[in-house]
PDB file of N, CA and C in Angstrom:
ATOM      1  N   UNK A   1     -18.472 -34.107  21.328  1.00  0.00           N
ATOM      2  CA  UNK A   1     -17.383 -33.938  20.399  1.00  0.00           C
ATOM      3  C   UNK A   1     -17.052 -32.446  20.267  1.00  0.00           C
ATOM      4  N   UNK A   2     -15.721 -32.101  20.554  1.00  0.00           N
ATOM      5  CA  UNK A   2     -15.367 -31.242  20.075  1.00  0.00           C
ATOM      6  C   UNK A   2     -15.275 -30.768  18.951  1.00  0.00           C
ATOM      7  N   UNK A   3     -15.331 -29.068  18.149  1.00  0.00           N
ATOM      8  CA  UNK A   3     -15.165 -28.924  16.834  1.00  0.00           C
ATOM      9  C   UNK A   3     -14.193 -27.520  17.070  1.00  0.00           C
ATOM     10  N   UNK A   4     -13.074 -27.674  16.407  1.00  0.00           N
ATOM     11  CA  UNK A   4     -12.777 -26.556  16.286  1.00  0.00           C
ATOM     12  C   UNK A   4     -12.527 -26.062  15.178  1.00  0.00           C
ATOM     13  N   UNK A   5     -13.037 -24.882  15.088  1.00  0.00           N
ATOM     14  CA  UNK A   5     -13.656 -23.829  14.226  1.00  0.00           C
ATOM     15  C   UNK A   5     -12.177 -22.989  13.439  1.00  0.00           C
ATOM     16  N   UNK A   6     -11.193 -23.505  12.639  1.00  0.00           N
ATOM     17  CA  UNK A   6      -9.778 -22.983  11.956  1.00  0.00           C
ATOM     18  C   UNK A   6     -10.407 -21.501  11.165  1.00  0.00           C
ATOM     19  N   UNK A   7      -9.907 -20.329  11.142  1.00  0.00           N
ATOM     20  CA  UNK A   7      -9.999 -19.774   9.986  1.00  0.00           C
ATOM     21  C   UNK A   7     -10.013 -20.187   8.322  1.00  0.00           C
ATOM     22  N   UNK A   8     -10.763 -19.606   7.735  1.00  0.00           N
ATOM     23  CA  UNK A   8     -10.997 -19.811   6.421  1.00  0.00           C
ATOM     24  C   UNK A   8      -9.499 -18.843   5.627  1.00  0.00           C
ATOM     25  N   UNK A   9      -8.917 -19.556   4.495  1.00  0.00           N
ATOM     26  CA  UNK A   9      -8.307 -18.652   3.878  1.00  0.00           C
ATOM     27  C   UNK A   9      -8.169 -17.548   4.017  1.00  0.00           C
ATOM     28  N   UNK A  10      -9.318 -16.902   3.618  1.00  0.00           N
ATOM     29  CA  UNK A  10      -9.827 -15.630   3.146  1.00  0.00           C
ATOM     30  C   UNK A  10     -10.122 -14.711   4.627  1.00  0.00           C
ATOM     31  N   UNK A  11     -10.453 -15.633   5.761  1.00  0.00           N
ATOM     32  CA  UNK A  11     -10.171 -14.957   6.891  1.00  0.00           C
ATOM     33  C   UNK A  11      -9.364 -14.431   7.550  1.00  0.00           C
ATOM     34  N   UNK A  12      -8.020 -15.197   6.866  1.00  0.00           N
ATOM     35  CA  UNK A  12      -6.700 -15.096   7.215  1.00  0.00           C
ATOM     36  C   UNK A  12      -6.052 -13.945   6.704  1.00  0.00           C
ATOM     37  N   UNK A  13      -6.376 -14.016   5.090  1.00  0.00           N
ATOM     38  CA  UNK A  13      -5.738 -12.640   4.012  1.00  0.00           C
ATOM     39  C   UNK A  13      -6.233 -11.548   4.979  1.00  0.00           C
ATOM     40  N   UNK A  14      -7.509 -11.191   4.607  1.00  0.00           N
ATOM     41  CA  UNK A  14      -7.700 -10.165   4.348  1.00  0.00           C
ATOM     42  C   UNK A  14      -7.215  -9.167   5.977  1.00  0.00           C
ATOM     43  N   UNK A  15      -7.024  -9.528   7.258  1.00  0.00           N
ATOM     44  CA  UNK A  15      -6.327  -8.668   8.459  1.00  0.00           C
ATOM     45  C   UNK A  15      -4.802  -8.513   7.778  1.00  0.00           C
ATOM     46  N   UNK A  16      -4.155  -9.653   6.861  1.00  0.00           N
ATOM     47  CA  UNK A  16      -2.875  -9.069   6.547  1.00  0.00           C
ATOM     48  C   UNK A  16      -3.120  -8.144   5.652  1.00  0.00           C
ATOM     49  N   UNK A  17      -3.635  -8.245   4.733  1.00  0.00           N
ATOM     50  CA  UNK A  17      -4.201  -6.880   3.744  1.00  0.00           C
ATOM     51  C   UNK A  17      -3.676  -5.395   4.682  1.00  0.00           C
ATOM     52  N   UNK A  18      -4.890  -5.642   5.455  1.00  0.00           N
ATOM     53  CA  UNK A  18      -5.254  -4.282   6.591  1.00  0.00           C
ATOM     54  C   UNK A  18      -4.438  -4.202   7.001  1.00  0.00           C
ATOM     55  N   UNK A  19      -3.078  -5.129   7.648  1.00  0.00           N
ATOM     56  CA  UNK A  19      -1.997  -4.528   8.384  1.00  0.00           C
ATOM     57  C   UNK A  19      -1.221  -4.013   7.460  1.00  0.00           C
ATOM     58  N   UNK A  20      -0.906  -4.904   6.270  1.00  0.00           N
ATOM     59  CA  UNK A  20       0.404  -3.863   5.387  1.00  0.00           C
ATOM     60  C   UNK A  20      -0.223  -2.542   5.194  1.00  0.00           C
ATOM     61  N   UNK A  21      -1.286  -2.471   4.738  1.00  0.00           N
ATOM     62  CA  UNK A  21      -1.628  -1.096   4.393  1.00  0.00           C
ATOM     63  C   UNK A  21      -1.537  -0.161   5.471  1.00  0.00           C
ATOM     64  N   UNK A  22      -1.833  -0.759   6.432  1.00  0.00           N
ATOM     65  CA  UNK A  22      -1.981   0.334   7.936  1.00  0.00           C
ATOM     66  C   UNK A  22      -0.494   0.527   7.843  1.00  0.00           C
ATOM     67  N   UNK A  23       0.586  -0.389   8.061  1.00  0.00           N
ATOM     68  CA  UNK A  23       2.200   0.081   7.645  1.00  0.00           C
ATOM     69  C   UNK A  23       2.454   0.884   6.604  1.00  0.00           C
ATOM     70  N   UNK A  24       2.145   0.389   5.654  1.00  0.00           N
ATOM     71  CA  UNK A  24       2.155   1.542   4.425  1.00  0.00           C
ATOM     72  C   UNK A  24       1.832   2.944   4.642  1.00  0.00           C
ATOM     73  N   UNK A  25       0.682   3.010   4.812  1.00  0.00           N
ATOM     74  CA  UNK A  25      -0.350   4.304   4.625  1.00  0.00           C
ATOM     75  C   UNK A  25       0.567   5.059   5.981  1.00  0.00           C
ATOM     76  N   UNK A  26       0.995   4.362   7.284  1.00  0.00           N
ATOM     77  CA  UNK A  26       1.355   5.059   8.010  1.00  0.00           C
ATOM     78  C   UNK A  26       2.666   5.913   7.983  1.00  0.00           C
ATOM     79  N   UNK A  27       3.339   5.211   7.076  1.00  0.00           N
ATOM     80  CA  UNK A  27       4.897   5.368   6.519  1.00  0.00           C
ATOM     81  C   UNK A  27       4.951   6.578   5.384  1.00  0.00           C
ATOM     82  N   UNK A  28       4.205   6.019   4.229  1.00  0.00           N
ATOM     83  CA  UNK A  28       3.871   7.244   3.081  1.00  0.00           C
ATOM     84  C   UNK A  28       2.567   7.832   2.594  1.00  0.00           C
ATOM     85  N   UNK A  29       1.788   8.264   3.646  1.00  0.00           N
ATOM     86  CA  UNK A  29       0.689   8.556   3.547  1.00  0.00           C
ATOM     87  C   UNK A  29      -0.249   7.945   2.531  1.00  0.00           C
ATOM     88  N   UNK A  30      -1.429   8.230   2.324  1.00  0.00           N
ATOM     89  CA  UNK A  30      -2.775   7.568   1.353  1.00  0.00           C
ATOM     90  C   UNK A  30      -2.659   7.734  -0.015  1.00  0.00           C
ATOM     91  N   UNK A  31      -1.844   8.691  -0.424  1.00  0.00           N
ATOM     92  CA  UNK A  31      -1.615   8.947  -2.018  1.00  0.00           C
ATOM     93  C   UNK A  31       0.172   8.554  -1.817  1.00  0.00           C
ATOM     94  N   UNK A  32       1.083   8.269  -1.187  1.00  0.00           N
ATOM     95  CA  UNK A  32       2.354   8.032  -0.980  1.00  0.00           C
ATOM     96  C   UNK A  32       2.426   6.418  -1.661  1.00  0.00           C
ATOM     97  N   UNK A  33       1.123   5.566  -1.423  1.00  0.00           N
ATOM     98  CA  UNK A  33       0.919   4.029  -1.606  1.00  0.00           C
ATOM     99  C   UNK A  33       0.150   3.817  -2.299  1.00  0.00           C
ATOM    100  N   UNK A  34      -0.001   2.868  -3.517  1.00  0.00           N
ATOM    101  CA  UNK A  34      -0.548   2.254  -4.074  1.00  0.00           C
ATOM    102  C   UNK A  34      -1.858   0.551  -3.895  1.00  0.00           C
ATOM    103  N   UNK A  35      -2.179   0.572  -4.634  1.00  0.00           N
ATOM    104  CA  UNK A  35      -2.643  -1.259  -4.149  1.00  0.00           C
ATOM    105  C   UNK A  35      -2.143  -1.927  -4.226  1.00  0.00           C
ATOM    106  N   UNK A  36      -1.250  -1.598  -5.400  1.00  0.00           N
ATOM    107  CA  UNK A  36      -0.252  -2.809  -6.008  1.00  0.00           C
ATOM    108  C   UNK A  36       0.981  -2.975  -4.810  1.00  0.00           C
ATOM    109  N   UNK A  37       1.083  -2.126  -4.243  1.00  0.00           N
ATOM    110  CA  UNK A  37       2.349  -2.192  -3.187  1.00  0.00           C
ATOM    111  C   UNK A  37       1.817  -2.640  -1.916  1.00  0.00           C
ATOM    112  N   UNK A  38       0.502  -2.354  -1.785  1.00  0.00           N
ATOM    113  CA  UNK A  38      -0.297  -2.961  -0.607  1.00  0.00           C
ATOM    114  C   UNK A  38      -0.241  -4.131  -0.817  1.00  0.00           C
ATOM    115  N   UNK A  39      -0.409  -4.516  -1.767  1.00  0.00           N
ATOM    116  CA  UNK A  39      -0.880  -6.148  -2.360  1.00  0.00           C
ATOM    117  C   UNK A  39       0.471  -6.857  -2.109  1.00  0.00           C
ATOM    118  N   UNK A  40       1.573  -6.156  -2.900  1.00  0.00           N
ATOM    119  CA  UNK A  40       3.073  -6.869  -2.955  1.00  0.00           C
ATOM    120  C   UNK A  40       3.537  -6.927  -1.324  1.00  0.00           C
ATOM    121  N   UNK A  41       3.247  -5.935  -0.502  1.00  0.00           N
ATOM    122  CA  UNK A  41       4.087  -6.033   0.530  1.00  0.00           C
ATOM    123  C   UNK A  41       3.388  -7.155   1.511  1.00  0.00           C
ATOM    124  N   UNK A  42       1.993  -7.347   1.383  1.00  0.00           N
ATOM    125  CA  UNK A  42       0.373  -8.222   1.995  1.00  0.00           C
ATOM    126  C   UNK A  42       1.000 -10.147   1.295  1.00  0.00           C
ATOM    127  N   UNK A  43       1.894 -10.096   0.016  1.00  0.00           N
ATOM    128  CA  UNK A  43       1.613 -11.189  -0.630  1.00  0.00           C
ATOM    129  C   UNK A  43       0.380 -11.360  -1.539  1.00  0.00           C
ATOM    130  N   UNK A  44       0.413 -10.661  -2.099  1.00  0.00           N
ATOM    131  CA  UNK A  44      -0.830 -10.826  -2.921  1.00  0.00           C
ATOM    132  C   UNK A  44      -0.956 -10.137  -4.258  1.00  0.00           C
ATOM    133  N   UNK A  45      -1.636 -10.182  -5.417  1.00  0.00           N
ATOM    134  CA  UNK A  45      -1.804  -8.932  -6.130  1.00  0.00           C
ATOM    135  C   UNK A  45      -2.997  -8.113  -6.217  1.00  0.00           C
ATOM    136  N   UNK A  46      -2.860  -7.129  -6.726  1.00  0.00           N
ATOM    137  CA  UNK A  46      -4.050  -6.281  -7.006  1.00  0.00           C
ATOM    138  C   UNK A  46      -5.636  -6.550  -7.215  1.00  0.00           C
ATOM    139  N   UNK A  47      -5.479  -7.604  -7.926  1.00  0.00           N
ATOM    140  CA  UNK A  47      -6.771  -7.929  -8.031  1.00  0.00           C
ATOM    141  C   UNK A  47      -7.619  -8.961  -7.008  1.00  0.00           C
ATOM    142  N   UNK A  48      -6.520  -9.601  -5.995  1.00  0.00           N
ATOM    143  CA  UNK A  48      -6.885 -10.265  -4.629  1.00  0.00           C
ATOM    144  C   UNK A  48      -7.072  -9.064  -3.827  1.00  0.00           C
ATOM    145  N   UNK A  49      -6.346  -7.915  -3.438  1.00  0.00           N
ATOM    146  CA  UNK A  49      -6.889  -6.916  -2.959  1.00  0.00           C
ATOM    147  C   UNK A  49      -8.662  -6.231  -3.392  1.00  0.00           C
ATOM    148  N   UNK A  50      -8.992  -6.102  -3.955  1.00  0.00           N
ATOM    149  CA  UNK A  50      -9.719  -5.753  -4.230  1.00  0.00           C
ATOM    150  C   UNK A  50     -11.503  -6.434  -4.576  1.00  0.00           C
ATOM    151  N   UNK A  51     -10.854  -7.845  -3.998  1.00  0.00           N
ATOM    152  CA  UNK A  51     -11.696  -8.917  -4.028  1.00  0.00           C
ATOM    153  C   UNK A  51     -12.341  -8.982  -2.309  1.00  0.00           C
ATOM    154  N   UNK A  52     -11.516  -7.764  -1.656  1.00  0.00           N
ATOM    155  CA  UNK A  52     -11.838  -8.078  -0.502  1.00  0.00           C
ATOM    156  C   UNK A  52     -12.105  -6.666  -0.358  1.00  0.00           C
ATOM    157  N   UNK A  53     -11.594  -5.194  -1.207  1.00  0.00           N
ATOM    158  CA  UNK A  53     -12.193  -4.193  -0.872  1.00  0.00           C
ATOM    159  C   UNK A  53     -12.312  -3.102  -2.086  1.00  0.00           C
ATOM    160  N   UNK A  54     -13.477  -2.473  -2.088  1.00  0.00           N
ATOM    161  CA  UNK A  54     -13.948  -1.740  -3.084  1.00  0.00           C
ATOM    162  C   UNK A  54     -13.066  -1.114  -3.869  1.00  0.00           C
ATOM    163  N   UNK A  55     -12.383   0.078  -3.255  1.00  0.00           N
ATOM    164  CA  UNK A  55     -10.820   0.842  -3.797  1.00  0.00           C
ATOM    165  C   UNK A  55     -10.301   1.111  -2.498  1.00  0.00           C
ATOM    166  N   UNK A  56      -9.130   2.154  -2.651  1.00  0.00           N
ATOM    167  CA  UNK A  56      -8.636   2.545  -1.443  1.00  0.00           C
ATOM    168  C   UNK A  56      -8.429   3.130  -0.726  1.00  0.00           C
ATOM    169  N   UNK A  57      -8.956   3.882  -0.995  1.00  0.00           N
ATOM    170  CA  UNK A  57     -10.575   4.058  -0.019  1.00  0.00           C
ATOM    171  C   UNK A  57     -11.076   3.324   1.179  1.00  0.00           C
ATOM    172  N   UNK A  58     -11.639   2.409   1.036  1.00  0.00           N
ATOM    173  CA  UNK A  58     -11.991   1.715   1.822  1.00  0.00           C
ATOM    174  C   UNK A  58     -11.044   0.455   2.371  1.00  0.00           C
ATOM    175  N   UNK A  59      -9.932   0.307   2.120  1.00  0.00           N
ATOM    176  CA  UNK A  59      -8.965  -0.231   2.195  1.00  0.00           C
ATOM    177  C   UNK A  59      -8.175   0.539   3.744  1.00  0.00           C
ATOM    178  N   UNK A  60      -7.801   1.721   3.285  1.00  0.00           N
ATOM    179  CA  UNK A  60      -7.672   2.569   4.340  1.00  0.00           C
ATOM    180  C   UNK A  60      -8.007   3.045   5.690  1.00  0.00           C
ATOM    181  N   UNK A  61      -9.914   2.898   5.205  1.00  0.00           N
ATOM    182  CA  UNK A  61     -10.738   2.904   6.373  1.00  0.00           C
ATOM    183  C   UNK A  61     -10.189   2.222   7.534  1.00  0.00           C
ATOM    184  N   UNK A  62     -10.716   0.566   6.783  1.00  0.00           N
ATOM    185  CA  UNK A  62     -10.460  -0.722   7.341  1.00  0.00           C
ATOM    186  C   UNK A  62      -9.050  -0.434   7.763  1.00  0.00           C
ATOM    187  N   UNK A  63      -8.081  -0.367   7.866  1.00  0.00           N
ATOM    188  CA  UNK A  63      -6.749  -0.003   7.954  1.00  0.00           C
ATOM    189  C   UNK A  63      -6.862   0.850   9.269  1.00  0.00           C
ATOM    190  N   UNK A  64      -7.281   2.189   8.829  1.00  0.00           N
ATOM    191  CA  UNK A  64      -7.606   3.241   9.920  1.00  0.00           C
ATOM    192  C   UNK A  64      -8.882   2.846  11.141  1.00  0.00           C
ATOM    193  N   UNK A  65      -9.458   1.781  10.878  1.00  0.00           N
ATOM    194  CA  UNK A  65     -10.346   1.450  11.728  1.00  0.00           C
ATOM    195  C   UNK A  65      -9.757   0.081  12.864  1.00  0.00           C
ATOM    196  N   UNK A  66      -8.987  -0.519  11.934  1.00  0.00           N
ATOM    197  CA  UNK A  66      -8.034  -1.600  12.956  1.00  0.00           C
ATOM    198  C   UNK A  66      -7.314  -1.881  13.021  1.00  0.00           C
ATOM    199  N   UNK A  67      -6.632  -0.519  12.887  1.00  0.00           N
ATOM    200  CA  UNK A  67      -5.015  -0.144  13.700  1.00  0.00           C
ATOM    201  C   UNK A  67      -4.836   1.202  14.086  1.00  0.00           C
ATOM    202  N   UNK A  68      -5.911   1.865  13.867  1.00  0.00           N
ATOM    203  CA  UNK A  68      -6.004   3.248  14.667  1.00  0.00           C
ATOM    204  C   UNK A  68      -5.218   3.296  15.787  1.00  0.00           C
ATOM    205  N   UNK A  69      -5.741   2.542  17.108  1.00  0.00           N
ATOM    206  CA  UNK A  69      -5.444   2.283  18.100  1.00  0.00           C
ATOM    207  C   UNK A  69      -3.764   2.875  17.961  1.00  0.00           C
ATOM    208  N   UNK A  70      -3.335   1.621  17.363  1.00  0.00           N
ATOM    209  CA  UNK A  70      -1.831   1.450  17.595  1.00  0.00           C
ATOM    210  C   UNK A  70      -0.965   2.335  16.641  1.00  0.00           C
ATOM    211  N   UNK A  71      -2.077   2.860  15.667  1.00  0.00           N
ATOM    212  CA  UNK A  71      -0.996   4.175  15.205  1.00  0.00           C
ATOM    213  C   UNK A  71      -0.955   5.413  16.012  1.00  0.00           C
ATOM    214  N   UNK A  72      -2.435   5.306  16.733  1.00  0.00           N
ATOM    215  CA  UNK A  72      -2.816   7.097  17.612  1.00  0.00           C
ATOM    216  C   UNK A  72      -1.300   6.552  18.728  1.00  0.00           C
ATOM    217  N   UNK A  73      -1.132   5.661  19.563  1.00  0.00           N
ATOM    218  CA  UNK A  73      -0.238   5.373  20.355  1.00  0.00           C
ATOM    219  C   UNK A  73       1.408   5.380  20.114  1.00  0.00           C
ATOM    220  N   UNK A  74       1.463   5.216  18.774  1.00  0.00           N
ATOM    221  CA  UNK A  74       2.873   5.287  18.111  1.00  0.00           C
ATOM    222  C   UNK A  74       2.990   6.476  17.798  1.00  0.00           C
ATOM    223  N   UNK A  75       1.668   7.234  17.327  1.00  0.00           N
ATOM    224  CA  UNK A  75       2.283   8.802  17.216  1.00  0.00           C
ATOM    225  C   UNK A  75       2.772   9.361  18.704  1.00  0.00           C
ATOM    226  N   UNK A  76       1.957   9.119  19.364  1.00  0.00           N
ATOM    227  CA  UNK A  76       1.934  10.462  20.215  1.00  0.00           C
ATOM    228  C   UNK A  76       3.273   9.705  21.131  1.00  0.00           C
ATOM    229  N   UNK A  77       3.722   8.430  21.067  1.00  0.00           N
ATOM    230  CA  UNK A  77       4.611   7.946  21.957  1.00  0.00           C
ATOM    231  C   UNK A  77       6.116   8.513  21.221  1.00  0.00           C
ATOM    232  N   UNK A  78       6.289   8.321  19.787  1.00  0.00           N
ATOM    233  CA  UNK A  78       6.914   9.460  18.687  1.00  0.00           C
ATOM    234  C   UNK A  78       7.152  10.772  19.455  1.00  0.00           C
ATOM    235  N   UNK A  79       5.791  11.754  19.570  1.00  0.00           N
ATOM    236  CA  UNK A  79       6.091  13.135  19.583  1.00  0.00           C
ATOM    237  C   UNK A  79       6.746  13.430  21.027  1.00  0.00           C
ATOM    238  N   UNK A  80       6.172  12.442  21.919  1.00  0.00           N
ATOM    239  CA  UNK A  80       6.501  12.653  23.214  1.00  0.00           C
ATOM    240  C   UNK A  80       8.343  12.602  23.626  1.00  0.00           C
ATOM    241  N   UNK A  81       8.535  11.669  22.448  1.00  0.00           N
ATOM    242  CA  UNK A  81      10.129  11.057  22.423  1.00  0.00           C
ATOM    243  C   UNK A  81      11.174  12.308  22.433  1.00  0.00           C
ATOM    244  N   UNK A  82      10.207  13.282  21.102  1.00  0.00           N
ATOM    245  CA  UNK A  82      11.290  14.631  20.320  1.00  0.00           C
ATOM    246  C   UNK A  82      11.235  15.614  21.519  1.00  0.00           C
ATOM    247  N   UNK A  83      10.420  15.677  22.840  1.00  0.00           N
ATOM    248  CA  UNK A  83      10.287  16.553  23.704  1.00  0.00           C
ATOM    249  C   UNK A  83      10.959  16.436  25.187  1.00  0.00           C
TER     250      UNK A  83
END
């Protein structure tokens, strides 16, 4: 028998969490954004944010840790554009 294994809710939120914020944070820097706007733009509020990360702080990390990638590539594909 097959089983396949669906994400849980909460498995689901919390990478959208990390992407709005990685949009956010990338748009108006780390003090430019709030949680509450992380949360609103994610679907969620503040206090579901934070059910999944300490402050933001670590919100950011997570953010800067898995979408680094694709922001280091959007910058420099950016700077390369103005030259």
């Amino acid at each position: 028998m097959n089983v396949v294994a669906f994400p849980t809710k909460g498995e689901r939120k919390r990478p959208r969490i990390v992407a709005n914020a990685a949009e956010l944070l990338w748009e108006r820097s780390f003090n430019g954004v709030s949680v509450d706007e992380i949360g609103s733009a994610a679907g969620i509020n503040k206090a579901t944010a934070y059910r999944y990360f300490a402050d933001k702080g670590e919100l950011a990390l997570a953010s800067a840790r898995d979408h680094g990638i694709r922001t280091l590539e959007e910058m420099f594909e950016h700077s390369f554009r103005q030259h």
